[in-house]
C-alpha atoms as a PDB file:
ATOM      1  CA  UNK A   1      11.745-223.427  90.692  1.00  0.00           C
ATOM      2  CA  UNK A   2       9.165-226.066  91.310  1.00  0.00           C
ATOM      3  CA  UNK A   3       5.795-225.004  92.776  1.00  0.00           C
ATOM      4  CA  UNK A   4       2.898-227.670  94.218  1.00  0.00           C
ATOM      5  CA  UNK A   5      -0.236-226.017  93.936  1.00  0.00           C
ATOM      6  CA  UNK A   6      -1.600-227.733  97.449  1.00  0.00           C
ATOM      7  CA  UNK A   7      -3.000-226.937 100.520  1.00  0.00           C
ATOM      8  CA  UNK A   8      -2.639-229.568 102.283  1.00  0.00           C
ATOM      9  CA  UNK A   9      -2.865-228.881 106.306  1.00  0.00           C
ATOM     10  CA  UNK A  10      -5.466-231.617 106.801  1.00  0.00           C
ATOM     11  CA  UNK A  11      -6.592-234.988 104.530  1.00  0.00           C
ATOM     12  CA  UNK A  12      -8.453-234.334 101.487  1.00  0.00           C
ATOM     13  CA  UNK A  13     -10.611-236.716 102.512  1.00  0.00           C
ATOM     14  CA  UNK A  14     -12.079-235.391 105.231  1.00  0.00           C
ATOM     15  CA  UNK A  15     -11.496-232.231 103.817  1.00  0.00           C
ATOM     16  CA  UNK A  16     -14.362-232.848 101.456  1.00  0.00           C
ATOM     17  CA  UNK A  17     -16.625-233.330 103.618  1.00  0.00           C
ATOM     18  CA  UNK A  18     -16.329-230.175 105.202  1.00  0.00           C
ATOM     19  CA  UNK A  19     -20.325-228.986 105.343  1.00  0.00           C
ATOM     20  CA  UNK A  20     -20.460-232.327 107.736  1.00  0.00           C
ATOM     21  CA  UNK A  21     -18.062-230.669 110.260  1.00  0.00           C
ATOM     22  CA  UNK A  22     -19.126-228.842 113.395  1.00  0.00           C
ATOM     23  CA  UNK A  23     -17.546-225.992 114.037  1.00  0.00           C
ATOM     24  CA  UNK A  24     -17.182-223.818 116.768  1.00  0.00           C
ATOM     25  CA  UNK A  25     -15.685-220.088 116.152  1.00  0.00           C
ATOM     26  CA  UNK A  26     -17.081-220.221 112.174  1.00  0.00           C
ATOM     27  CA  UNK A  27     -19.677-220.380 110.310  1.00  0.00           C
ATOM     28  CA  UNK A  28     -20.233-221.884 106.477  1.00  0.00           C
ATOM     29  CA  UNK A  29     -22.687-221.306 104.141  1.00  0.00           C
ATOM     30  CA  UNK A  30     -22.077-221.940 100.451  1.00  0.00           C
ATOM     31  CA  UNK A  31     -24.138-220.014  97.574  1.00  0.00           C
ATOM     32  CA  UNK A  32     -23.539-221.248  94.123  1.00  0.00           C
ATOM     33  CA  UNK A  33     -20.232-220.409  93.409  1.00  0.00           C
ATOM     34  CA  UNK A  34     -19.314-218.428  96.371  1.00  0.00           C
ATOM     35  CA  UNK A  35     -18.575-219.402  99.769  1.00  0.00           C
ATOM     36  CA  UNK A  36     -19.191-217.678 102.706  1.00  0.00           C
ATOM     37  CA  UNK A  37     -17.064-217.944 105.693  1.00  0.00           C
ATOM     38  CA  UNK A  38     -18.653-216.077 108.843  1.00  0.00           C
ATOM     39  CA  UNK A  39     -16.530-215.430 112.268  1.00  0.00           C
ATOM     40  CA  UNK A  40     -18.599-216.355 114.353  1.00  0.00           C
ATOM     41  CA  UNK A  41     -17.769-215.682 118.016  1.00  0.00           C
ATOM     42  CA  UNK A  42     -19.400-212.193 118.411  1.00  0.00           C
ATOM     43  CA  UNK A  43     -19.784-212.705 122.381  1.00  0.00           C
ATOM     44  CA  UNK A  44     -15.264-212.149 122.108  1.00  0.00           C
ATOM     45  CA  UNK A  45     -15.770-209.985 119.746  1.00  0.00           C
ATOM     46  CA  UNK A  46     -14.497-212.326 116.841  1.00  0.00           C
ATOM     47  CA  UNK A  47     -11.214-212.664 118.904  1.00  0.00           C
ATOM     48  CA  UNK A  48      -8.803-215.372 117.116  1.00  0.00           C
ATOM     49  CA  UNK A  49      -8.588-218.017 118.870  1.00  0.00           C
ATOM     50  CA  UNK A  50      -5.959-220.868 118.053  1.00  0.00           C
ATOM     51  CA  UNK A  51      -8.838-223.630 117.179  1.00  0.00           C
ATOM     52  CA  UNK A  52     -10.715-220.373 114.645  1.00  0.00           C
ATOM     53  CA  UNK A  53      -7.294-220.556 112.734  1.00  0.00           C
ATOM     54  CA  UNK A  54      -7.473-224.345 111.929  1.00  0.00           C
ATOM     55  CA  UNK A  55     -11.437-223.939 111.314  1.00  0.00           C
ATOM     56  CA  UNK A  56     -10.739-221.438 108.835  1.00  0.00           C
ATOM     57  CA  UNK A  57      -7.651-223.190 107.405  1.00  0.00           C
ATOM     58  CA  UNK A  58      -9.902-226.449 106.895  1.00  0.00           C
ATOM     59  CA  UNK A  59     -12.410-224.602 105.226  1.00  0.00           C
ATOM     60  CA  UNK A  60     -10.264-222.843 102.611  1.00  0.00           C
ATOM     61  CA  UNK A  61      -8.294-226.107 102.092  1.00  0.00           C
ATOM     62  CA  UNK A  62     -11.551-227.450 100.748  1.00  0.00           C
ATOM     63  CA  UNK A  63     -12.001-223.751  98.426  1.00  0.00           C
ATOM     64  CA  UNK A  64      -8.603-224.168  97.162  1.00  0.00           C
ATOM     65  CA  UNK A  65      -9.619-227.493  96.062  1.00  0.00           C
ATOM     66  CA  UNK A  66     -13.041-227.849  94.702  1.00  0.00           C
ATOM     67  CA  UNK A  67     -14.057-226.570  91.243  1.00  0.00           C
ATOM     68  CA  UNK A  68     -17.093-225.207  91.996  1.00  0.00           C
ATOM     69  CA  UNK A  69     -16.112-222.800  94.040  1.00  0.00           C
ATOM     70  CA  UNK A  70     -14.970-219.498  92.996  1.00  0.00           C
ATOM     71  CA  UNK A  71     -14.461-216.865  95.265  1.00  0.00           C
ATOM     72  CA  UNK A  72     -14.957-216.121  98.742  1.00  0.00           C
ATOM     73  CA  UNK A  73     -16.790-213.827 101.073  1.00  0.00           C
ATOM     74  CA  UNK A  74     -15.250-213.148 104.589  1.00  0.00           C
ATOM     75  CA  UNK A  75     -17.346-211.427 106.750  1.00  0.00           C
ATOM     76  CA  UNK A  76     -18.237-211.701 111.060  1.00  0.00           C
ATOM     77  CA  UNK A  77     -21.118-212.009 113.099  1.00  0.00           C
ATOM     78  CA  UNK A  78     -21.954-208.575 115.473  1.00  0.00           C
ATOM     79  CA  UNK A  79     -20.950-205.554 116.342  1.00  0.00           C
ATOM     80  CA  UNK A  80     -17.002-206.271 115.442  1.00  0.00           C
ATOM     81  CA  UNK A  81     -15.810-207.424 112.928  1.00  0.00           C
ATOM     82  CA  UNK A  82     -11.976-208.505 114.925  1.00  0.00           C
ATOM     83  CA  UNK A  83     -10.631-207.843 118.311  1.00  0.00           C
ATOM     84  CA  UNK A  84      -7.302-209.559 117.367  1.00  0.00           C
ATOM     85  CA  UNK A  85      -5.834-212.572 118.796  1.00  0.00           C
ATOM     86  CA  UNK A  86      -7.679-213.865 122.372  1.00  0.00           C
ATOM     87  CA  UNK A  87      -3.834-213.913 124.043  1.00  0.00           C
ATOM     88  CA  UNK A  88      -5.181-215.786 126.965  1.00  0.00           C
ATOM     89  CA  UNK A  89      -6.153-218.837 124.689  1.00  0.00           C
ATOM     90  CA  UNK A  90      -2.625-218.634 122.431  1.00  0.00           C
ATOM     91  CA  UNK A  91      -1.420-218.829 126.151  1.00  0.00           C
ATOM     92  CA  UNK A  92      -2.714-222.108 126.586  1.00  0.00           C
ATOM     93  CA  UNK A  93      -5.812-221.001 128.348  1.00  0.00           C
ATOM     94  CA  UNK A  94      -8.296-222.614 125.253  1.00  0.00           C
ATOM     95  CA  UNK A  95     -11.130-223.348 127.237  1.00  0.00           C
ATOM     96  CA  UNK A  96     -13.872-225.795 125.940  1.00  0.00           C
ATOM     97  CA  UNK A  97     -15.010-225.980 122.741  1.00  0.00           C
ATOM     98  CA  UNK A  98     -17.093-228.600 120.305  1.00  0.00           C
ATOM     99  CA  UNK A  99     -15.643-228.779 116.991  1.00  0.00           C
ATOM    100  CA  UNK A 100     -14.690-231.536 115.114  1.00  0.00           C
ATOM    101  CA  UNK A 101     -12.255-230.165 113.028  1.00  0.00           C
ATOM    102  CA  UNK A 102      -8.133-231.402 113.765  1.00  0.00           C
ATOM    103  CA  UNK A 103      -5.750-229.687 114.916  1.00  0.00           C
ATOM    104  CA  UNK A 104      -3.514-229.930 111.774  1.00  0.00           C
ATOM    105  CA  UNK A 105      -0.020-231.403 112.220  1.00  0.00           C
ATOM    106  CA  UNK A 106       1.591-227.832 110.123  1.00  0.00           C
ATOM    107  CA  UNK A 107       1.933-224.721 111.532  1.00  0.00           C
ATOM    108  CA  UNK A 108      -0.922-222.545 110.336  1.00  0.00           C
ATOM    109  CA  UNK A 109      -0.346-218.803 110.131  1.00  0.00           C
ATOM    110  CA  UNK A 110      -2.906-216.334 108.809  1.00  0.00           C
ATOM    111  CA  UNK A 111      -0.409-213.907 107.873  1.00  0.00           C
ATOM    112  CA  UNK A 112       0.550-216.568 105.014  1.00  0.00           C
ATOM    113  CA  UNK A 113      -2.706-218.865 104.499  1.00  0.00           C
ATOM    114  CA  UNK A 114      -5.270-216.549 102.467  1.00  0.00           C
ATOM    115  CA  UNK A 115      -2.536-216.209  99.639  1.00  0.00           C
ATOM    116  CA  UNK A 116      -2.212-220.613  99.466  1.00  0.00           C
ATOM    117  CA  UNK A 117      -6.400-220.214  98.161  1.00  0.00           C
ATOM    118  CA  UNK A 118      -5.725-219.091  94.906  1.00  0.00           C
ATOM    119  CA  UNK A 119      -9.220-218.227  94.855  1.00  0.00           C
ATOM    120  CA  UNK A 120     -10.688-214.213  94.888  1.00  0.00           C
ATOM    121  CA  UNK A 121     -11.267-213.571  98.437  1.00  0.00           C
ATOM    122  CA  UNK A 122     -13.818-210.487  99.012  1.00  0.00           C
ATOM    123  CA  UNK A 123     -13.291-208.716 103.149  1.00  0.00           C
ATOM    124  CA  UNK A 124     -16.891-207.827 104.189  1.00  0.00           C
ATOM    125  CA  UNK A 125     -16.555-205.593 106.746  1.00  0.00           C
ATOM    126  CA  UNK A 126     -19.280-203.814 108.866  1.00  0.00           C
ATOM    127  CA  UNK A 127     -17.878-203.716 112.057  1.00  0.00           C
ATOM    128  CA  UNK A 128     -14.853-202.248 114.136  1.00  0.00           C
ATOM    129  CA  UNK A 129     -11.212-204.256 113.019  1.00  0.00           C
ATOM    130  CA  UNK A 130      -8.328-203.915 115.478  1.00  0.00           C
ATOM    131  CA  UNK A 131      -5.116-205.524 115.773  1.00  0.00           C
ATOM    132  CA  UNK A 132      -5.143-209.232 113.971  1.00  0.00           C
ATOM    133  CA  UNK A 133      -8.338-208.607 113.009  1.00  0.00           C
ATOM    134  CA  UNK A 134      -6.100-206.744 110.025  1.00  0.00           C
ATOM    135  CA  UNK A 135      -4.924-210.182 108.762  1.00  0.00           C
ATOM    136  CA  UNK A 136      -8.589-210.564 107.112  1.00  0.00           C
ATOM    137  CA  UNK A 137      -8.114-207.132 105.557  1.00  0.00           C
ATOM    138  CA  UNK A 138      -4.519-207.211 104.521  1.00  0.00           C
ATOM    139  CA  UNK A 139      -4.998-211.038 102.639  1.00  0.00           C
ATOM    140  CA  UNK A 140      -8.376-210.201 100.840  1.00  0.00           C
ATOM    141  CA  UNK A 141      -7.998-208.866  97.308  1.00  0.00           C
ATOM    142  CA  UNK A 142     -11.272-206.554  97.785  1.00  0.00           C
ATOM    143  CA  UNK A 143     -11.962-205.410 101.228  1.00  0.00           C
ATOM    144  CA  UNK A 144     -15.796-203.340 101.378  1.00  0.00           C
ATOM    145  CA  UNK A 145     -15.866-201.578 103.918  1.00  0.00           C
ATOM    146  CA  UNK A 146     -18.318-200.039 105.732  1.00  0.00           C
ATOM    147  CA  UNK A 147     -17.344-196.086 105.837  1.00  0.00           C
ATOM    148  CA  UNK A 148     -18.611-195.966 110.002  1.00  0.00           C
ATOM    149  CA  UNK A 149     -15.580-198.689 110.964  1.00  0.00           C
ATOM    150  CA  UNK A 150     -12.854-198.041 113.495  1.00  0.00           C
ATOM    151  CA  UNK A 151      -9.838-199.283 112.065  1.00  0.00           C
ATOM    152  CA  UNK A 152      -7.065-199.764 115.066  1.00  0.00           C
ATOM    153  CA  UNK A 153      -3.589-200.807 116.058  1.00  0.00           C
ATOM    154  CA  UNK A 154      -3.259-200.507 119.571  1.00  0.00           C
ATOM    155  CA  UNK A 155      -0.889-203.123 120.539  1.00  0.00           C
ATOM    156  CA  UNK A 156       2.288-200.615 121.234  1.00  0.00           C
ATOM    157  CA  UNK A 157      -0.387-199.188 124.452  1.00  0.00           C
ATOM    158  CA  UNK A 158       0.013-203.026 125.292  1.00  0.00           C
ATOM    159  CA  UNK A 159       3.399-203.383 125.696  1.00  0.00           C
ATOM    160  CA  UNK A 160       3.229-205.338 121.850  1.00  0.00           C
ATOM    161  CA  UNK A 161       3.623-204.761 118.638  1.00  0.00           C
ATOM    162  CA  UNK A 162       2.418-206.007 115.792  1.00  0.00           C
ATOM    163  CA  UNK A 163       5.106-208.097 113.748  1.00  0.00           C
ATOM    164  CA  UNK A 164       2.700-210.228 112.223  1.00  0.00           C
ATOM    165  CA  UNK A 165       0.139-207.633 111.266  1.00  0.00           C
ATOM    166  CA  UNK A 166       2.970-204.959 110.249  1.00  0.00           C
ATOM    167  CA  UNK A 167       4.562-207.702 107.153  1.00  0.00           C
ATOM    168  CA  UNK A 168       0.855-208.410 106.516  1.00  0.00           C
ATOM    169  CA  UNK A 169       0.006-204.563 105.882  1.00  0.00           C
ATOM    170  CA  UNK A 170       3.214-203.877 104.077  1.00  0.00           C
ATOM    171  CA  UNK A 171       1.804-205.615 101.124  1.00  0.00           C
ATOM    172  CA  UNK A 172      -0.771-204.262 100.361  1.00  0.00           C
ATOM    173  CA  UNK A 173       0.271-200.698 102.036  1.00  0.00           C
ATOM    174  CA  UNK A 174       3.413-198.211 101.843  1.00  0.00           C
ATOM    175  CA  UNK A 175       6.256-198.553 104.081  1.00  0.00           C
ATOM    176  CA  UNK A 176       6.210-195.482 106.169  1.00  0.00           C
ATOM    177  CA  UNK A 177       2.560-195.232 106.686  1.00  0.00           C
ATOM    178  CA  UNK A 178       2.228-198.864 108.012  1.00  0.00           C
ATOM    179  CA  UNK A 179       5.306-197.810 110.332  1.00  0.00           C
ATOM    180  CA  UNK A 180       3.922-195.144 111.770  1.00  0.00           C
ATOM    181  CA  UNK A 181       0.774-196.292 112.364  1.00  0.00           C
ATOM    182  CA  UNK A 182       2.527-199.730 114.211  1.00  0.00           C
ATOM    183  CA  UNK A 183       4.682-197.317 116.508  1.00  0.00           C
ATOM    184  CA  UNK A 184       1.534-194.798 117.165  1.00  0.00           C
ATOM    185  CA  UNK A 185      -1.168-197.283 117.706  1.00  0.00           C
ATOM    186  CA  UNK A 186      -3.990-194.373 116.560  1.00  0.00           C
ATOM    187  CA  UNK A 187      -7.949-195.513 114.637  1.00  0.00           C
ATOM    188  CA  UNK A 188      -6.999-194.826 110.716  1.00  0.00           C
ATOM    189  CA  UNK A 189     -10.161-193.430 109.661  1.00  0.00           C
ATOM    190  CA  UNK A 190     -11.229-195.681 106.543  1.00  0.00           C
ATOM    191  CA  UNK A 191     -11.127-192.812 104.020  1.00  0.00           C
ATOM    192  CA  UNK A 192      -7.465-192.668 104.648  1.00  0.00           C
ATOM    193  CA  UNK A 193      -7.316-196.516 104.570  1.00  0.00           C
ATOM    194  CA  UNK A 194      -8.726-196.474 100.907  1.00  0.00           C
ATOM    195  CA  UNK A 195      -6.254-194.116 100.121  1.00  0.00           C
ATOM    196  CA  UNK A 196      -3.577-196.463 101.169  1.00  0.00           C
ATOM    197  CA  UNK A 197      -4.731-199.080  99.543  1.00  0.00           C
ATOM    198  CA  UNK A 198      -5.876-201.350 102.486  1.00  0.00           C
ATOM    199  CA  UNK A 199      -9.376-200.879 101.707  1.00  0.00           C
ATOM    200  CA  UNK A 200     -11.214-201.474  98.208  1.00  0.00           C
ATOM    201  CA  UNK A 201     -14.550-200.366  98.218  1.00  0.00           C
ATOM    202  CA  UNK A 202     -16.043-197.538 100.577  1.00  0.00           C
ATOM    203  CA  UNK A 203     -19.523-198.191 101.247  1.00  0.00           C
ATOM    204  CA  UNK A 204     -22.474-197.544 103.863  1.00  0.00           C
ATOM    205  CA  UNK A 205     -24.956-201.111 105.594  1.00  0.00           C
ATOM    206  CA  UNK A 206     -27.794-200.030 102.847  1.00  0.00           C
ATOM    207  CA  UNK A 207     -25.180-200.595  99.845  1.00  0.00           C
ATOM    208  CA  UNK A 208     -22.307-202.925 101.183  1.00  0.00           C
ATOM    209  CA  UNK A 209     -24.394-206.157 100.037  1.00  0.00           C
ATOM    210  CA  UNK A 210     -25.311-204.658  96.398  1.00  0.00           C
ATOM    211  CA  UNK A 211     -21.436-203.800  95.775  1.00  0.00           C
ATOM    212  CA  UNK A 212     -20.206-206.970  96.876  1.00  0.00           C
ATOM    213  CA  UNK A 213     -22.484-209.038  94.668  1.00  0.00           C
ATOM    214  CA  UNK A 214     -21.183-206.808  92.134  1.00  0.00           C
ATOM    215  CA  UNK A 215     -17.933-208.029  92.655  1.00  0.00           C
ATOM    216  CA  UNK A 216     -18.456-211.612  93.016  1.00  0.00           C
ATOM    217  CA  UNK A 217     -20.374-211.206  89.552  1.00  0.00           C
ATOM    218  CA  UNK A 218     -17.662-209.675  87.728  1.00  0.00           C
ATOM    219  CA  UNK A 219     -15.357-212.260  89.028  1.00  0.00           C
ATOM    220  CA  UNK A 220     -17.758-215.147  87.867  1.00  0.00           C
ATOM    221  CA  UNK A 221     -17.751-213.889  84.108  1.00  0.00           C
ATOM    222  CA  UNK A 222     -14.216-214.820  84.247  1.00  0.00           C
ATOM    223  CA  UNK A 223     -12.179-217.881  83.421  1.00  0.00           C
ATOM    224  CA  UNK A 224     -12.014-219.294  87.070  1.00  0.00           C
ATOM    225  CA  UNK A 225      -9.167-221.251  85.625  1.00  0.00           C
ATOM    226  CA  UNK A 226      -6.828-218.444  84.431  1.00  0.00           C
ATOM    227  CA  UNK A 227      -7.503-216.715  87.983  1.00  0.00           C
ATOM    228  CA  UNK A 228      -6.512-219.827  89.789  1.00  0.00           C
ATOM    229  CA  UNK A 229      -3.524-220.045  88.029  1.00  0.00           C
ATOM    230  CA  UNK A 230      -2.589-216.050  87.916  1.00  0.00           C
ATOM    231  CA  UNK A 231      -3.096-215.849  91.521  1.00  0.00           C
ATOM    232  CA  UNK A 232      -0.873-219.085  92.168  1.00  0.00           C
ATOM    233  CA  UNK A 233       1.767-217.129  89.723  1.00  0.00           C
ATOM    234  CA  UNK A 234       1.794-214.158  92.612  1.00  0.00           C
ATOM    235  CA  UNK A 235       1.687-216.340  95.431  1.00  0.00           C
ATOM    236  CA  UNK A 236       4.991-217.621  93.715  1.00  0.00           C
ATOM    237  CA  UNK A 237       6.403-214.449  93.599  1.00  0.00           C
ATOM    238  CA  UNK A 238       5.585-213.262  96.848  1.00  0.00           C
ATOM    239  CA  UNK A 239       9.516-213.313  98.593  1.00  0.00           C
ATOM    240  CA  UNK A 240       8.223-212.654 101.741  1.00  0.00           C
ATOM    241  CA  UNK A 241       6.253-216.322 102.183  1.00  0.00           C
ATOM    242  CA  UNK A 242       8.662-217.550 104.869  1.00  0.00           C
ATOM    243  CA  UNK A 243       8.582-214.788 107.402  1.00  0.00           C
ATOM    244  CA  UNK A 244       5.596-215.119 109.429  1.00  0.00           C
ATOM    245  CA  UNK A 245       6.992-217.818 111.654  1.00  0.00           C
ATOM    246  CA  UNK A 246       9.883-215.864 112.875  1.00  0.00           C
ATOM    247  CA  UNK A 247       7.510-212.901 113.665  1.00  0.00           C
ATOM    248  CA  UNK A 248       5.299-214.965 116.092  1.00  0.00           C
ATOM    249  CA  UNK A 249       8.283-215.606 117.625  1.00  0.00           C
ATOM    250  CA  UNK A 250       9.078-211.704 118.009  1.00  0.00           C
ATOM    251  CA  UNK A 251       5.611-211.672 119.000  1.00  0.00           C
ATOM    252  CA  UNK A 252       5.808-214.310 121.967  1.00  0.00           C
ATOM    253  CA  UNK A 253       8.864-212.671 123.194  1.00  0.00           C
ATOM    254  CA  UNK A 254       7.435-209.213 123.298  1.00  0.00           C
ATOM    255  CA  UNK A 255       4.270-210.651 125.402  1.00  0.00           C
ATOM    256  CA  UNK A 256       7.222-212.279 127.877  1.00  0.00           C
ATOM    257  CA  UNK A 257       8.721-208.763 128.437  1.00  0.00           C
ATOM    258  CA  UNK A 258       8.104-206.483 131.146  1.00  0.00           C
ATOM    259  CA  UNK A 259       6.913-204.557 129.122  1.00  0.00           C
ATOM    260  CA  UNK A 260       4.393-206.719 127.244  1.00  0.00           C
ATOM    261  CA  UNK A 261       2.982-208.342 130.661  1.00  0.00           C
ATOM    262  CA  UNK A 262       2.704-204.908 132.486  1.00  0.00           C
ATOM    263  CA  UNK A 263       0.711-203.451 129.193  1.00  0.00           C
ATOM    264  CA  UNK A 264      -1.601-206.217 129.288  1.00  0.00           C
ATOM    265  CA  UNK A 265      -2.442-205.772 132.875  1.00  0.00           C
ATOM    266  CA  UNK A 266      -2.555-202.357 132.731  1.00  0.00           C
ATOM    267  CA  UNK A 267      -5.429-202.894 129.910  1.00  0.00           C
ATOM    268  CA  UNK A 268      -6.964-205.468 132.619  1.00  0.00           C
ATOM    269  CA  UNK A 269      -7.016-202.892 135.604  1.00  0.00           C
ATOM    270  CA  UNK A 270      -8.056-200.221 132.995  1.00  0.00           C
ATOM    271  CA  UNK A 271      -4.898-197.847 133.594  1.00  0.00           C
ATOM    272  CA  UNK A 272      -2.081-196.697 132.549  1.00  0.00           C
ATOM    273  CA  UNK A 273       0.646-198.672 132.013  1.00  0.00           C
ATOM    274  CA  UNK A 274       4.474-197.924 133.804  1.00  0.00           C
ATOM    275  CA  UNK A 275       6.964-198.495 131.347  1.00  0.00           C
ATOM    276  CA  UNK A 276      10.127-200.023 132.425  1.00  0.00           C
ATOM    277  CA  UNK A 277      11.704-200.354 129.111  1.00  0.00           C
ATOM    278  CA  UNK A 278      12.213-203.764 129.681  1.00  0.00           C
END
């Protein structure tokens, strides 16, 4: 079976000159051989919002293909780290924004883009991760965690579940667990988390930093080559590459439901919701 090792949502060209780009949910900074990608829109509590996923898309289309860089650090600006998707802008509500990044002309979908880097990809996280936010988590090979996080699913108290976020998990956790905690929508305490597998490194804010570093230097006394290629060998192998598109579509018709629109306003009005089954 043939395999092209390219990203390729947006031109190369303009790919490369991606620390001339203004973006507006992200932030870039690049430190010798390590990139750090910040989400940066801590007033939504690092909601994902439709434009974030093409900034972030852009920016590890130019990782995947420059040399230099060999690993990268994903971490978020205040108090949390991911509220999820912002369903109001995935709506069509976007409101205005200055970026000057494309929309690219492919369908871009987290649950499948962190494994097309074929670069190490290191999860800082220091602040509360819920719903979507878990795509981050779940696509990182090392996820440090700070031990204080709330780690949430609460999209069944929505009226929604979490299709995406649920194939996502169950690679990198076991079946049943990921199950129950989709149907139960409880805060996994991050012990438990590291026990599952979803979690790398326990740490606390005075250490996180020093154990990361650790990790990118470990990584950079390797052959950045034979990396690249072993982690394009299990993107390969991965059989479930294809599904994420049909699970946004379970995911758009659950937020059509009665269901799903009476959950959301019940979290608007601050209640409980009335469950029609329907």
């Amino acid at each position: 079976m043939e395999f092209i090792d390219n990203m390729n949502y947006f031109d190369n060209q303009q790919v490369n000159e991606a620390y001339n780009q203004t973006y507006a949910f992200i932030k870039v900074q690049l430190n010798e051989h390590t990139l750090q990608l910040t989400l940066n829109r801590p007033e939504k509590k690092n909601a994902i919002h439709p434009h974030m996923v093409q900034e972030i898309a852009f920016v590890l289309q130019y990782v995947h293909q420059t040399k230099m860089i060999r690993n990268v650090v994903i971490d978020a600006a205040g108090d949390v780290f991911c509220a999820g998707a912002d369903l109001k802008a995935f709506m069509g509500m976007v409101g205005e924004f200055n970026s000057s990044i494309p929309k690219s002309e492919q369908e871009i979908l987290l649950g499948e883009l962190f494994n097309e880097v074929h670069k190490p990809i290191i999860t800082k996280v220091e602040g509360n991760v819920y719903a979507g936010g878990f795509f981050f988590l779940a696509g990182a090979h090392y996820v440090v965690c700070d031990e204080a996080v709330v780690l949430g699913l609460p999209e069944v108290k929505r009226g929604l579940f979490p299709f995406q976020v649920m194939a996502a998990l169950l690679e990198v956790m076991p079946k049943r667990q990921v199950i129950d905690w989709c149907i139960r929508g409880y805060n996994l305490p991050v012990s438990e988390a590291k026990v599952f597998g979803l979690v790398t490194h326990l740490t606390q804010k005075d250490t996180i930093n020093q154990t990361i570093q650790q990790l990118i230097d470990d990584i950079n006394e390797n052959s950045p080559t034979a990396i690249r290629l072993g982690l394009q060998a299990l993107h390969q192998m991965n059989p479930a590459k294809k599904q994420h598109q049909y699970l946004m579509q379970m995911l758009q018709k659950a937020v059509g439901s009665k269901d799903g629109q009476e959950g959301l306003l019940a979290f608007k009005e601050k209640r409980k919701p009335v469950w029609l089954g329907e």
